[in-house]
Protein backbone atom coordinates (compact mmCIF):
# COMPACT_ATOMS: atom_id res chain seq x y z
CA UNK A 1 -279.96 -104.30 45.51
CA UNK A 2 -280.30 -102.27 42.12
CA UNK A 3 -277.72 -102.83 39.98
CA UNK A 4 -277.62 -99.14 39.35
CA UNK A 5 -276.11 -98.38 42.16
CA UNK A 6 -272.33 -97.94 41.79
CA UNK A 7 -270.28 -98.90 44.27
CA UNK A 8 -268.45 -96.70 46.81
CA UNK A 9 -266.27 -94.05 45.09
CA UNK A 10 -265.32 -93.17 48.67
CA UNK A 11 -263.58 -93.42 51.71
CA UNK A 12 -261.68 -92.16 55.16
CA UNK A 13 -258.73 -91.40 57.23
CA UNK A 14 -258.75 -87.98 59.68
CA UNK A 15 -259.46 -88.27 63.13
CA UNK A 16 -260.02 -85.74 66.02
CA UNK A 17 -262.37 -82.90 65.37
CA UNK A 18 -263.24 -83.88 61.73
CA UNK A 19 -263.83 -87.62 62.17
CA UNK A 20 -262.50 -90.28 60.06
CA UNK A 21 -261.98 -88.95 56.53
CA UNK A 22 -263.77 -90.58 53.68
CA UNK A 23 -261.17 -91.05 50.69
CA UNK A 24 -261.81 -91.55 47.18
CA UNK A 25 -259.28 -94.28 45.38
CA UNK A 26 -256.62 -91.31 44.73
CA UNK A 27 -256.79 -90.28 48.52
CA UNK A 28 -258.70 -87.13 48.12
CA UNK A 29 -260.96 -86.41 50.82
CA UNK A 30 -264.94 -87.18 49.67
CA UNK A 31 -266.41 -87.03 53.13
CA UNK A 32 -266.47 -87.95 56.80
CA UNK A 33 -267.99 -89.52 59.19
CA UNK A 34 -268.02 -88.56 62.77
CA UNK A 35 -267.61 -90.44 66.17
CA UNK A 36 -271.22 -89.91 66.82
CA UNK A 37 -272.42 -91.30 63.80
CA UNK A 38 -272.97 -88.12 61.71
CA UNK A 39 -272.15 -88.73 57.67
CA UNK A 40 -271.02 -85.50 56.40
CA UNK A 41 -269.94 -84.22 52.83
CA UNK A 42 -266.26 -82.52 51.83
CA UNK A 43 -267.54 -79.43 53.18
CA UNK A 44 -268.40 -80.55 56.69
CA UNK A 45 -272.43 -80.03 55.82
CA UNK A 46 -274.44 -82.95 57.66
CA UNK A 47 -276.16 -85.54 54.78
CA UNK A 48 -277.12 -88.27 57.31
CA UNK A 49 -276.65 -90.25 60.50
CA UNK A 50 -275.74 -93.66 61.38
CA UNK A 51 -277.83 -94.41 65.07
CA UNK A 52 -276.70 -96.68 67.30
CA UNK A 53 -279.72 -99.15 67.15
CA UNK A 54 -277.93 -99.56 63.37
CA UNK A 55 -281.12 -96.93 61.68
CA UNK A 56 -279.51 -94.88 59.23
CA UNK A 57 -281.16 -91.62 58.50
CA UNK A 58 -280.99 -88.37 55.88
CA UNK A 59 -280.00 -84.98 57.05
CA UNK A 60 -283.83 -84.54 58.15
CA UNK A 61 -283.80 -87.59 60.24
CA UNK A 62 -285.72 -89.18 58.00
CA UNK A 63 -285.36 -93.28 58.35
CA UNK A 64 -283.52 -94.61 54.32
CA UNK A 65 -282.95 -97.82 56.09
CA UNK A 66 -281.24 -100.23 58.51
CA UNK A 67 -278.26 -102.14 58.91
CA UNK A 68 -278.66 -105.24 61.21
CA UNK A 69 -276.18 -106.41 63.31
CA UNK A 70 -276.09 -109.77 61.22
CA UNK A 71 -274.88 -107.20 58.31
CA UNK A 72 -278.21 -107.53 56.56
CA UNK A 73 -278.60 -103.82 54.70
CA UNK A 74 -282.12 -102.86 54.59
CA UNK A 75 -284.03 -99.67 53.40
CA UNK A 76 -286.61 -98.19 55.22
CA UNK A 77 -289.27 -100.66 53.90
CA UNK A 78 -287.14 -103.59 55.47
CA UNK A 79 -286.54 -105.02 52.08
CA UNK A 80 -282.73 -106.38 51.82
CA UNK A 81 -280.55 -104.61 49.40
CA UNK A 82 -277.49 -106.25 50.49
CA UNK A 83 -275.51 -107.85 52.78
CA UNK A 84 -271.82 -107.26 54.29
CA UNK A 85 -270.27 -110.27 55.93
CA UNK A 86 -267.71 -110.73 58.29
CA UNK A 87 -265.06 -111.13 56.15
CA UNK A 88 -265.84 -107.83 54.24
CA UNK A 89 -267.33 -108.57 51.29
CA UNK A 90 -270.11 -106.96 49.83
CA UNK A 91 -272.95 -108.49 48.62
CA UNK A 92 -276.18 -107.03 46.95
CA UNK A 93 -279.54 -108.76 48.11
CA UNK A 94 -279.25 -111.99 45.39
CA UNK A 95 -275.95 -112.70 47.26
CA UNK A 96 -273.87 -111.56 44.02
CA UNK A 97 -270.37 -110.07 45.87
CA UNK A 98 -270.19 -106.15 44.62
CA UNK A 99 -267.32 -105.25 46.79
CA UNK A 100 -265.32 -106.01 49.57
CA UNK A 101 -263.66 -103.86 52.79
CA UNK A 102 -260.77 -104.89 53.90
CA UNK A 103 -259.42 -105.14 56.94
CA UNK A 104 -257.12 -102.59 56.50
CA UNK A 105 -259.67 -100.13 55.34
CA UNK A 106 -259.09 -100.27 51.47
CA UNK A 107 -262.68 -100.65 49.43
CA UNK A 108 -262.14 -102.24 46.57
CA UNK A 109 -265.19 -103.11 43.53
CA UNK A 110 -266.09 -106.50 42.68
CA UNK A 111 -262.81 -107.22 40.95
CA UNK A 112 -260.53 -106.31 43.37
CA UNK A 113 -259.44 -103.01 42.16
CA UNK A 114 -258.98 -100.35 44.87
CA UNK A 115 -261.84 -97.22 44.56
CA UNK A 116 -261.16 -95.92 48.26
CA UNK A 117 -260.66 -96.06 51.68
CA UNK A 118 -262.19 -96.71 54.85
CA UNK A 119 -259.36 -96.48 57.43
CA UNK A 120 -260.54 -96.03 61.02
CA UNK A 121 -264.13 -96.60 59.82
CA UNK A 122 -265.81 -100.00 61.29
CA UNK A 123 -266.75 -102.17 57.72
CA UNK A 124 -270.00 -101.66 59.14
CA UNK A 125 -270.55 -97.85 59.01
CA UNK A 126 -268.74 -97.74 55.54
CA UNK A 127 -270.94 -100.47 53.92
CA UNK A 128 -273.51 -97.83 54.88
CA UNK A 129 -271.69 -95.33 53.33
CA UNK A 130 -272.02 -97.44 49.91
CA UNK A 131 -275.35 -98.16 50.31
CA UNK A 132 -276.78 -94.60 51.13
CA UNK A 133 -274.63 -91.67 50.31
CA UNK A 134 -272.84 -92.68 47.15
């Protein structure tokens, strides 16, 4: 992973219609993702999917990348930007730890200071999030 890319000012918490609610670090609402995958921005416009088969795609459906189900983070060249283990942390693809997600859905940067929240969201589906739509 680039070291460019800055780590998820984001995060989530509403759950019925609007999915889970993607929350920034002073719990304003960035985002959401929906039950069936769909990423969308703070006003409800689609920016990309999440598939089952772990393919993550743009708005068009076009493939940005992968996540496996051994949390390997791949774009859509299968080269590894990064890796989430299953303890939460977050990892860019030289195994340097960037982040972590914890369980209880707080996101917090590489030295453990809270920049959002995931709540609701499987760690999977928000390290996504980071990777893709920042």
């Amino acid at each position: 992973m680039k070291k460019n890319i800055p780590f998820l000012v984001i995060f989530l918490c509403s759950i019925f219609a609007r999915g889970q609610a993607i929350q920034s670090k002073n719990h304003s609402n960035t985002g959401y993702i929906k039950n069936d995958g769909r990423i969308e921005n703070s006003y409800h416009g689609t920016v990309g999917y999440i598939k089952e088969d772990g393919t993550i795609q743009d708005r068009n459906h076009s493939t940005l990348g992968y996540i496996k189900n051994d949390g390997t983070i791949q774009d859509k060249n299968h080269a590894t930007l990064g890796y989430l283990k299953s303890d939460g942390t977050v990892q860019d693809s030289n195994h340097s730890t960037i982040g972590y997600i914890k369980e209880d859905g707080t996101v917090q940067d590489e030295n453990h200071s809270t920049i959002g929240y995931a709540k609701g969201i499987s760690k999977a589906w928000a390290a996504v999030r980071f990777f893709f739509f920042k």
